[in-house]
C-alpha atoms as a PDB file:
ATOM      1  CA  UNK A   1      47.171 137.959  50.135  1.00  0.00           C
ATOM      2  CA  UNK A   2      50.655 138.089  51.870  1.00  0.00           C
ATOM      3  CA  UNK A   3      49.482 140.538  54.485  1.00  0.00           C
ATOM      4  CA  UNK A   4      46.457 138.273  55.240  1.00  0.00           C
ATOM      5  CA  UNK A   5      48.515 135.363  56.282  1.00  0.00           C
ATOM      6  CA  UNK A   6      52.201 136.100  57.483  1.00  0.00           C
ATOM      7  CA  UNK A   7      55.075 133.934  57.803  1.00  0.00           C
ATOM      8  CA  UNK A   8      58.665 134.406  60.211  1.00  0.00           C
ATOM      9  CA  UNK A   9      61.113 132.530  61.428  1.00  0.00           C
ATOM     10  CA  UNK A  10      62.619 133.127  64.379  1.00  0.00           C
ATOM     11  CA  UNK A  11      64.963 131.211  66.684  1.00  0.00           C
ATOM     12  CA  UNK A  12      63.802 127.780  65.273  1.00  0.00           C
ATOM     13  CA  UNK A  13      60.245 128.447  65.284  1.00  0.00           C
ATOM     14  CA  UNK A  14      58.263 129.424  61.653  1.00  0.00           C
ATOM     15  CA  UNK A  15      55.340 131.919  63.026  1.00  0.00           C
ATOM     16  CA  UNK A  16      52.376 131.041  60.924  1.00  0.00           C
ATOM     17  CA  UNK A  17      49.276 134.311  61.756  1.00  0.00           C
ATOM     18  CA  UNK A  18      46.305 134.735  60.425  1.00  0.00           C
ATOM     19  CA  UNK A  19      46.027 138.035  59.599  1.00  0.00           C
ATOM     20  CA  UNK A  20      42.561 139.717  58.917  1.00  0.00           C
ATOM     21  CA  UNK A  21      41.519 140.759  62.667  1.00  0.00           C
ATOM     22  CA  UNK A  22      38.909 142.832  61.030  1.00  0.00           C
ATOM     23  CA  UNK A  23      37.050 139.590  59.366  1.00  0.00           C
ATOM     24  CA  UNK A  24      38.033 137.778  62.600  1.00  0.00           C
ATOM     25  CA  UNK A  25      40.768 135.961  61.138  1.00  0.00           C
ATOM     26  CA  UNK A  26      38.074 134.157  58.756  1.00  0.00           C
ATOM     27  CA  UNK A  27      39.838 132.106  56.046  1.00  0.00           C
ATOM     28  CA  UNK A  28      40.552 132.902  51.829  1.00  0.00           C
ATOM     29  CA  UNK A  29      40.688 130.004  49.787  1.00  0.00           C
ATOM     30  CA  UNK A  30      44.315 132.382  49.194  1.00  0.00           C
ATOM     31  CA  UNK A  31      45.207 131.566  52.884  1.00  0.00           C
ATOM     32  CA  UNK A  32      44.362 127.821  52.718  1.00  0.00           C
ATOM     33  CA  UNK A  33      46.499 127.657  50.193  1.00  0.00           C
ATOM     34  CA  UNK A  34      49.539 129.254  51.385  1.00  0.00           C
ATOM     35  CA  UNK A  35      49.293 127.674  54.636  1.00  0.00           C
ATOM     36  CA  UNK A  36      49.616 124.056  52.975  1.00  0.00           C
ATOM     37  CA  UNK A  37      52.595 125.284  50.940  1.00  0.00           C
ATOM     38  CA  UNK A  38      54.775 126.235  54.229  1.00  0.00           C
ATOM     39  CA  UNK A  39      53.464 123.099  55.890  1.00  0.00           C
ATOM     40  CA  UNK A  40      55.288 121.466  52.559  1.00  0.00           C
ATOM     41  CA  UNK A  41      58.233 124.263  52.244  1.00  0.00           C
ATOM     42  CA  UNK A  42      59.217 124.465  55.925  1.00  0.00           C
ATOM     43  CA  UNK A  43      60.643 121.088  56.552  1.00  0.00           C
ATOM     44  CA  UNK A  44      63.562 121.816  53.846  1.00  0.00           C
ATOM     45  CA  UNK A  45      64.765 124.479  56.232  1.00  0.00           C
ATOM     46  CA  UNK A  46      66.998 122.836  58.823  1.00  0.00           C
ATOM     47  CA  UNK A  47      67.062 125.668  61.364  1.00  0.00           C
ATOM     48  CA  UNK A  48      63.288 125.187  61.237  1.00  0.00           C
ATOM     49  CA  UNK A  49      62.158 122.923  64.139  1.00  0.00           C
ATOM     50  CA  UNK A  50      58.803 123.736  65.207  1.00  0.00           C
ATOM     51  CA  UNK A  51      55.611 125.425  63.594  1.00  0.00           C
ATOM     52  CA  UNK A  52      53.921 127.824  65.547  1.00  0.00           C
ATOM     53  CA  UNK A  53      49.808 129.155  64.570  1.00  0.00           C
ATOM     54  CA  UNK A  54      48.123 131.627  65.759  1.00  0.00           C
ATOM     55  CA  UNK A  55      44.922 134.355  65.268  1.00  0.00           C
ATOM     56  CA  UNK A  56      45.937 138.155  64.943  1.00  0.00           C
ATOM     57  CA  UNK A  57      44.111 140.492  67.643  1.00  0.00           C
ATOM     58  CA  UNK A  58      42.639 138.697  70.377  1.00  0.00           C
ATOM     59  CA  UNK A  59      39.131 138.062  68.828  1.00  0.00           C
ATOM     60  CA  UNK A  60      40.383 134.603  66.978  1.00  0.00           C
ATOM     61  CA  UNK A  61      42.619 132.033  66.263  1.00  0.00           C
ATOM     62  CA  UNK A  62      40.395 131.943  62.764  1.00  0.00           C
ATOM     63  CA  UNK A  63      36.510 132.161  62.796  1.00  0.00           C
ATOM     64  CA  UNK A  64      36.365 130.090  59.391  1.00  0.00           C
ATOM     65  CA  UNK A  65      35.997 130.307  55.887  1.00  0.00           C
ATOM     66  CA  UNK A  66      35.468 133.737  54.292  1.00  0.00           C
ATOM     67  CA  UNK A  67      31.878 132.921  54.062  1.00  0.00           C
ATOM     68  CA  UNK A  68      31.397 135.610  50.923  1.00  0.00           C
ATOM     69  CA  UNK A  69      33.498 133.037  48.604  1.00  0.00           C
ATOM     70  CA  UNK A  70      30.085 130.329  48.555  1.00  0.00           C
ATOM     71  CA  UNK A  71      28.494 132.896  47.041  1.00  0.00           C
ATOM     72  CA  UNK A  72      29.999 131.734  43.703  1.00  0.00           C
ATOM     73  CA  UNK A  73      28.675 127.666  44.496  1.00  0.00           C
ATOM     74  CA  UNK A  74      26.702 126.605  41.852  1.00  0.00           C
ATOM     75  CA  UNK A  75      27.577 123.357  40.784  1.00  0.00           C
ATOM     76  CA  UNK A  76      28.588 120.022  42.121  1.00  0.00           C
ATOM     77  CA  UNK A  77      32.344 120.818  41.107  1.00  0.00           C
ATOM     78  CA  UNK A  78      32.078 123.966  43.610  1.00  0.00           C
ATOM     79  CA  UNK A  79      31.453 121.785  46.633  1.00  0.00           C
ATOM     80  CA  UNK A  80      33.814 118.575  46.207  1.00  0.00           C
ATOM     81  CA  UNK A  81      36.304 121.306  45.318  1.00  0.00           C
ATOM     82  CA  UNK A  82      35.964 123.413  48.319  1.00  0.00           C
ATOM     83  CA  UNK A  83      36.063 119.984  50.411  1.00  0.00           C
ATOM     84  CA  UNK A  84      38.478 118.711  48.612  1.00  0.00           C
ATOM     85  CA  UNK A  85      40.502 121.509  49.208  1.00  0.00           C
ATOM     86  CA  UNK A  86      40.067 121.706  52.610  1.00  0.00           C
ATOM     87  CA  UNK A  87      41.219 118.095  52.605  1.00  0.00           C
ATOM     88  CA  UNK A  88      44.289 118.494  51.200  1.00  0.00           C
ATOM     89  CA  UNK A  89      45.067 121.441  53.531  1.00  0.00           C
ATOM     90  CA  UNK A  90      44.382 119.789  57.032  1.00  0.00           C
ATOM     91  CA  UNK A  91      45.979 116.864  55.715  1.00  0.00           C
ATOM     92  CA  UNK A  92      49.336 118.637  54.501  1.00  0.00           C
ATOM     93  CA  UNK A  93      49.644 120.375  58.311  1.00  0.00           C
ATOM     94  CA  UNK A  94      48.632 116.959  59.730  1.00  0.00           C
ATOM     95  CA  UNK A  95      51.436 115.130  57.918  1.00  0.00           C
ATOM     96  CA  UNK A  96      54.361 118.143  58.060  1.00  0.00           C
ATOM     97  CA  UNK A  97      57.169 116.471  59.430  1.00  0.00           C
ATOM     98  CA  UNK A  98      57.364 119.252  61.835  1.00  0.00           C
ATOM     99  CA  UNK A  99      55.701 119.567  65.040  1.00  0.00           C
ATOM    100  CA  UNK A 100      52.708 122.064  65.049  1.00  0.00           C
ATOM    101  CA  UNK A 101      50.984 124.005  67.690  1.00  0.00           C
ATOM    102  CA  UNK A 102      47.939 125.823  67.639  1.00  0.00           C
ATOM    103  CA  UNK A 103      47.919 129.482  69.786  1.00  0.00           C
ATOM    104  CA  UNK A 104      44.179 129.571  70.074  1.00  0.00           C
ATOM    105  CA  UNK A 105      42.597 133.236  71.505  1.00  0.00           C
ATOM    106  CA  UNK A 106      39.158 134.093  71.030  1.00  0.00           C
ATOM    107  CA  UNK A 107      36.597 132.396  68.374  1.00  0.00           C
ATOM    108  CA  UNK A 108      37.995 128.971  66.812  1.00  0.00           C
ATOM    109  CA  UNK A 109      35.118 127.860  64.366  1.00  0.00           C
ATOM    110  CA  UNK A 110      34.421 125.978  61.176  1.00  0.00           C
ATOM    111  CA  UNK A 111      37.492 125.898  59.063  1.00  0.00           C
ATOM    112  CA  UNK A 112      39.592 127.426  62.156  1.00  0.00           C
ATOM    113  CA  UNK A 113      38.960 124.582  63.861  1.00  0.00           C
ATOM    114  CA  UNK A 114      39.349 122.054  61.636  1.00  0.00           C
ATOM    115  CA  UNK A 115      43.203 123.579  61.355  1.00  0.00           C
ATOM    116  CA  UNK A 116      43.365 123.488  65.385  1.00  0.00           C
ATOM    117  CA  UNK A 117      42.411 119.815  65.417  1.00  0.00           C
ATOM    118  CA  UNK A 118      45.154 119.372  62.718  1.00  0.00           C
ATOM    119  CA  UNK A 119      47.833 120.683  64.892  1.00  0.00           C
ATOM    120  CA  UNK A 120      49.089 118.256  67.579  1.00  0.00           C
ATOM    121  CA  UNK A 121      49.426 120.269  70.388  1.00  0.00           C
ATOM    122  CA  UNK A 122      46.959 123.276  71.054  1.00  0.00           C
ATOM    123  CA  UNK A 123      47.151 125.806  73.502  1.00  0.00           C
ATOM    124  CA  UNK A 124      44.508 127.767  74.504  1.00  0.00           C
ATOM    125  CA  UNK A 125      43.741 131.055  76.553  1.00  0.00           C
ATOM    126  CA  UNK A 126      40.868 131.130  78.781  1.00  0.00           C
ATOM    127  CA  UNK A 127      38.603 132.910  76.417  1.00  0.00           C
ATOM    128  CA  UNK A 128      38.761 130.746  73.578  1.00  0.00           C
ATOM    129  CA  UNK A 129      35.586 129.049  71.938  1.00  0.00           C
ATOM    130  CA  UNK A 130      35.475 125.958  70.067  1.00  0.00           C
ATOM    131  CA  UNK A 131      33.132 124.494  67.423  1.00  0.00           C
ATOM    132  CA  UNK A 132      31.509 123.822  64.202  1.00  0.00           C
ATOM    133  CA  UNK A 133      28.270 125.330  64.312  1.00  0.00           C
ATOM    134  CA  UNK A 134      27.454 124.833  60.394  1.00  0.00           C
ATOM    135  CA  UNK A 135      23.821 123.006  61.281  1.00  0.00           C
ATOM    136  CA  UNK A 136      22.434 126.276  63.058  1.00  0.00           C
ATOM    137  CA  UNK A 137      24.606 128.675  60.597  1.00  0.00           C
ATOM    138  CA  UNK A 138      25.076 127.658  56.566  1.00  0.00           C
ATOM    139  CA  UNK A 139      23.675 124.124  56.757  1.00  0.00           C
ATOM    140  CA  UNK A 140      26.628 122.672  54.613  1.00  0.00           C
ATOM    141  CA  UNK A 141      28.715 119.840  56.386  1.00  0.00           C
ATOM    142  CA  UNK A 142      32.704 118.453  56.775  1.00  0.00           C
ATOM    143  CA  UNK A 143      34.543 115.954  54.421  1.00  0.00           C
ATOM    144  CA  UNK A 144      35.130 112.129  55.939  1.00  0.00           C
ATOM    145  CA  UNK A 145      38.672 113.145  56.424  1.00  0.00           C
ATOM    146  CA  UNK A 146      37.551 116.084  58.990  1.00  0.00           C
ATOM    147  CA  UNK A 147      35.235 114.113  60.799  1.00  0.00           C
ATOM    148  CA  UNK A 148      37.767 110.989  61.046  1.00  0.00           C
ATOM    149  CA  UNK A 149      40.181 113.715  62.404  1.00  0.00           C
ATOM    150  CA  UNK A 150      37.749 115.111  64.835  1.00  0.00           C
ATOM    151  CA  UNK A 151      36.932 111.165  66.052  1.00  0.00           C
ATOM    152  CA  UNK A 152      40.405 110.247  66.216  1.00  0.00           C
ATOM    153  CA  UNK A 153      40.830 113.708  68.521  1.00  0.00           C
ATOM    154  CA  UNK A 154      37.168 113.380  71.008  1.00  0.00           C
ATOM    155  CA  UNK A 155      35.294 110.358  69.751  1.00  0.00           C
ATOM    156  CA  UNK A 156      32.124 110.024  67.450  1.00  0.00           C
ATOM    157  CA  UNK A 157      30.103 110.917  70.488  1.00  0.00           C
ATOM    158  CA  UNK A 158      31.805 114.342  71.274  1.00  0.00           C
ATOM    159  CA  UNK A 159      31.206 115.100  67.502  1.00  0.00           C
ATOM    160  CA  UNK A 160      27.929 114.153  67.456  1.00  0.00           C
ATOM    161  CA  UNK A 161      27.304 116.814  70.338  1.00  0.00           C
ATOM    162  CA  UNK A 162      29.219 119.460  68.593  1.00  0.00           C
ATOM    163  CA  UNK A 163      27.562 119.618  65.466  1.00  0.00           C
ATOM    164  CA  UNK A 164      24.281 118.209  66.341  1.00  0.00           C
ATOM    165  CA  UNK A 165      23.378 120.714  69.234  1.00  0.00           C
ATOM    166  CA  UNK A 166      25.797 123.164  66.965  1.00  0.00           C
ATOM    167  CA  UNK A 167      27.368 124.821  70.488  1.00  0.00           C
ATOM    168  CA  UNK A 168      30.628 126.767  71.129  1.00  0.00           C
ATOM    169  CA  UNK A 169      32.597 124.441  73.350  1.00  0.00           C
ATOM    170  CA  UNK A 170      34.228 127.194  76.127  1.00  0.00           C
ATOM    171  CA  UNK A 171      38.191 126.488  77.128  1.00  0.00           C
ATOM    172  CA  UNK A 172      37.636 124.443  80.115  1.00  0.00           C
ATOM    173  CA  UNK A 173      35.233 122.294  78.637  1.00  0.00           C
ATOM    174  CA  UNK A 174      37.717 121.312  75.616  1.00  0.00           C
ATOM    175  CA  UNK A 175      40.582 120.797  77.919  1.00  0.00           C
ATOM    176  CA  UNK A 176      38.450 118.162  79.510  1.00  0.00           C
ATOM    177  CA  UNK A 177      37.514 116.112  76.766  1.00  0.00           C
ATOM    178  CA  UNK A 178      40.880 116.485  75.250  1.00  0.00           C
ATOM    179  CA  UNK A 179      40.173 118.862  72.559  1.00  0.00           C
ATOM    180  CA  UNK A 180      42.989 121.191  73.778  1.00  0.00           C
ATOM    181  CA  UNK A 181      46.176 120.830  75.185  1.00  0.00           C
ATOM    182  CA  UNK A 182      45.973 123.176  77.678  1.00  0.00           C
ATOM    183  CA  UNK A 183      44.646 126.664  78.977  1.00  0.00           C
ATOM    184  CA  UNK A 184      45.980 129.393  79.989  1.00  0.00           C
ATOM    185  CA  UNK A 185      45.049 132.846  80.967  1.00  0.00           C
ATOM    186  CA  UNK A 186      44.860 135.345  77.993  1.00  0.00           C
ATOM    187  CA  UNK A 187      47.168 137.460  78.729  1.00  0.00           C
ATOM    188  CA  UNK A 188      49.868 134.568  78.870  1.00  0.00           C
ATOM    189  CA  UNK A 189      48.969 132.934  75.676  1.00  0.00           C
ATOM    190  CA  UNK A 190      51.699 133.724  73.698  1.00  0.00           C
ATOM    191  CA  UNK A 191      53.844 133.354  76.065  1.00  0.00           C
ATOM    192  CA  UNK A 192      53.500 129.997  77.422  1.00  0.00           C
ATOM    193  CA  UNK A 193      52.931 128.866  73.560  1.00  0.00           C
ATOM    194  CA  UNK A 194      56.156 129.613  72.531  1.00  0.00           C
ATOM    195  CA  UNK A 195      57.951 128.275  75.495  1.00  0.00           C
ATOM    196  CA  UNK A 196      56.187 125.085  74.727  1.00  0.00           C
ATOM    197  CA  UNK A 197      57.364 125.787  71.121  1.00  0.00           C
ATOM    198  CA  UNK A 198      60.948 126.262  73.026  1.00  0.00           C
ATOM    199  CA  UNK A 199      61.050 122.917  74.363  1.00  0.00           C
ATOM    200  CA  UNK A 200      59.865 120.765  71.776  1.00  0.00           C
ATOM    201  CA  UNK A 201      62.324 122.645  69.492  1.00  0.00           C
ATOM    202  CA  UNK A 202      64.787 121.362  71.577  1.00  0.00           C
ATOM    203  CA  UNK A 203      64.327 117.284  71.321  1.00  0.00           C
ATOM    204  CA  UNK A 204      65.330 114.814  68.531  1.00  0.00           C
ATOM    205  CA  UNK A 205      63.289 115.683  65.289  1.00  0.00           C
ATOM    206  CA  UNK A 206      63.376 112.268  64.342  1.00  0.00           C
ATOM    207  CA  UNK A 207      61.303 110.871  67.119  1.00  0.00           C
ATOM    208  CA  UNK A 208      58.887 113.448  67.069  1.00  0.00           C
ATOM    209  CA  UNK A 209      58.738 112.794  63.461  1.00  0.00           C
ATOM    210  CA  UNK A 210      58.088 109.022  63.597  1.00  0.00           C
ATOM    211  CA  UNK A 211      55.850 109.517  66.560  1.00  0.00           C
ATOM    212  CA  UNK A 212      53.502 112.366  64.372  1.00  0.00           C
ATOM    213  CA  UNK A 213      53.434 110.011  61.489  1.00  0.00           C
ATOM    214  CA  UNK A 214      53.052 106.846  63.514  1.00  0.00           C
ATOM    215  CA  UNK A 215      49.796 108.393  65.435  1.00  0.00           C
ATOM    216  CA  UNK A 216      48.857 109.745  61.590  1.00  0.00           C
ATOM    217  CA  UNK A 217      49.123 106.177  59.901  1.00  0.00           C
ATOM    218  CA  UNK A 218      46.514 104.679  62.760  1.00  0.00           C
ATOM    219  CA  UNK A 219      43.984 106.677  61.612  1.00  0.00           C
ATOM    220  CA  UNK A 220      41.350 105.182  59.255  1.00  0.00           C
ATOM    221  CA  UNK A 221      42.326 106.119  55.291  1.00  0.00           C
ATOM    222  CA  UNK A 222      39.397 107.181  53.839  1.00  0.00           C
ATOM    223  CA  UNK A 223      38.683 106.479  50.105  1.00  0.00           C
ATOM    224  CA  UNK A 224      39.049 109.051  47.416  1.00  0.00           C
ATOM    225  CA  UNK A 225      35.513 109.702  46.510  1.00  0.00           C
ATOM    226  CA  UNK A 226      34.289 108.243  49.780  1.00  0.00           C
ATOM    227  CA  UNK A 227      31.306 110.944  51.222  1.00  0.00           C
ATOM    228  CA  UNK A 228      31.083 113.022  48.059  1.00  0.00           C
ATOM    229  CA  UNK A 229      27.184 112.259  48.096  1.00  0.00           C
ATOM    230  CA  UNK A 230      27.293 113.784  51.439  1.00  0.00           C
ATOM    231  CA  UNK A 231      28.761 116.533  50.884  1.00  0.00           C
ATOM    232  CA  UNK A 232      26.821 117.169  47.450  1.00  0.00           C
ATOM    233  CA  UNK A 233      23.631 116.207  49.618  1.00  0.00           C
ATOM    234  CA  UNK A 234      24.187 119.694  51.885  1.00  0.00           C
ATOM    235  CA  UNK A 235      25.894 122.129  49.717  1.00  0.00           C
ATOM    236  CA  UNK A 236      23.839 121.941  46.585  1.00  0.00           C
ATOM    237  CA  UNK A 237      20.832 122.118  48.809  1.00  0.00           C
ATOM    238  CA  UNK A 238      17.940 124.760  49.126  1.00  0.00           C
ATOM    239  CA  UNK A 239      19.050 124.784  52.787  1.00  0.00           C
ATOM    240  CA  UNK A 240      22.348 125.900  52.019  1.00  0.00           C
ATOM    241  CA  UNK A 241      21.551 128.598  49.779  1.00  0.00           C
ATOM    242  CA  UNK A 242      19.256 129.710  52.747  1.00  0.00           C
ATOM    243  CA  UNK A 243      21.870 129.513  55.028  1.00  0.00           C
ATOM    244  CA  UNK A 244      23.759 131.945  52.921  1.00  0.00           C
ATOM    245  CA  UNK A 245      20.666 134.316  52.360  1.00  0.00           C
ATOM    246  CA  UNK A 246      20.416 134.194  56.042  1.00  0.00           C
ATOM    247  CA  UNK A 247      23.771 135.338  57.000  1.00  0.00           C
ATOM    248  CA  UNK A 248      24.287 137.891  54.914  1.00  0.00           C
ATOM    249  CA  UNK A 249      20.676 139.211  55.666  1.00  0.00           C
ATOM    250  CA  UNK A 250      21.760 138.804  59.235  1.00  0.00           C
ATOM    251  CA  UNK A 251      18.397 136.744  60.077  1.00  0.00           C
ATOM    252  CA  UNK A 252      18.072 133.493  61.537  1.00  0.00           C
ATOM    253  CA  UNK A 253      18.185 130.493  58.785  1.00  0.00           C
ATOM    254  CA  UNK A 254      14.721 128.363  58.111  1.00  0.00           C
ATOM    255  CA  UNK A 255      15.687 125.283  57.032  1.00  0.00           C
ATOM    256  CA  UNK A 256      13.482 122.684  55.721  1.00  0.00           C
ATOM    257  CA  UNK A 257      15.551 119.524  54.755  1.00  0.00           C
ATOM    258  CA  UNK A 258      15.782 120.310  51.487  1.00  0.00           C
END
């Protein structure tokens, strides 16, 4: 797994790439996993002042989860699990005392995403797509936590249009509704990502600290337990096993609602 997710640090900055261009960057349980333990490791290293993600090759920052691992799901424990998982992944980058910033190039989908919105800056380059196409794709849904996120970011009505009419948002579009920092041409993405890096390397940790955790404790706390049925509802469904059929058959998906 240490090839599929690499970690440096270099002149204050801890380079965080995903690292399996040929799957476009899509996400192992593995790499979830060892992304949350820098985001808890990192902070303890004092020449450490910024956190810097990014997608290997220029196809994606990270297309998603490594859809082959579902193919296990066959009981409730799989899916609250797997969400719950995910959960306490976006929510150890979210709370990192260290400022993060997305590099986003190319596809930024599903679980990809979800670690983009985590971030609190993102950068993208003009060729990056955004989204979280799951009701046109697998049929499964997010946790609460990812879809208070994803409010707190655009609003319930720019998530609503995301997953409902299951679109790739292009660059320009999420710079204007504030799902990206900024764009920038391709070419420059790295670039201009780690002279932002740069700069917010060089101001007082503590306020950016208590600013990032500030912002963090306005956002609604969700109860432990709180949209299990939901997430039970999709992933133990006919639907979802469909979904899966479908993707690996390389067919569209007919789902029924059940």
């Amino acid at each position: 797994m240490s090839d599929e997710l690499l970690y440096e640090i270099r002149d204050g900055i801890g380079r965080i790439t995903f690292n399996r261009p040929q799957a476009r960057n899509a996400l192992t349980f593995a790499m979830y996993d060892r992304l949350a333990e820098i985001c808890a490791e990192a902070p303890q290293d004092k020449s450490i002042r910024v956190l810097l993600l990014t997608g290997a090759g220029d196809k994606a920052f990270a297309s998603g989860t490594d859809i082959s691992q579902f193919k296990a799901f066959d009981k409730p424990a799989d899916a609250l699990e797997y969400e719950g998982r995910i959960d306490r992944v976006l929510t150890a980058l979210e709370s990192c005392q260290l400022p993060t910033i997305a590099a986003i190039q190319g596809a930024c989908t599903g679980g990809g995403a979800g670690i983009a919105a985590a971030c609190d800056l993102r950068i993208a380059a003009s060729n990056a797509r955004f989204g979280f196409p799951v009701a046109r794709t697998l049929g499964n849904c997010l946790s609460m936590g990812n879809y208070a996120r994803l409010c707190a970011l655009v609003g319930a009505g720019r998530v609503k249009d995301l997953i409902f009419n299951a679109r790739l948002v292009e660059a320009p579009e999420a710079h204007a509704i504030g799902l990206v920092t900024e764009v920038v041409d391709a070419a420059n993405l790295m670039k201009r990502a780690e002279e932002v890096a740069r700069v917010v390397a060089g101001h007082a940790p503590l306020t950016l600290r208590a600013t990032k955790e500030a912002l963090r404790r306005l956002q609604p706390r969700i109860p432990k337990g709180e949209g299990d049925d939901l997430v039970l509802m999709c992933y133990m469904s006919k639907d979802f096993r469909e979904g899966m059929d479908a993707f690996f058959a390389k067919r569209p998906p007919q789902f029924r609602g059940e």
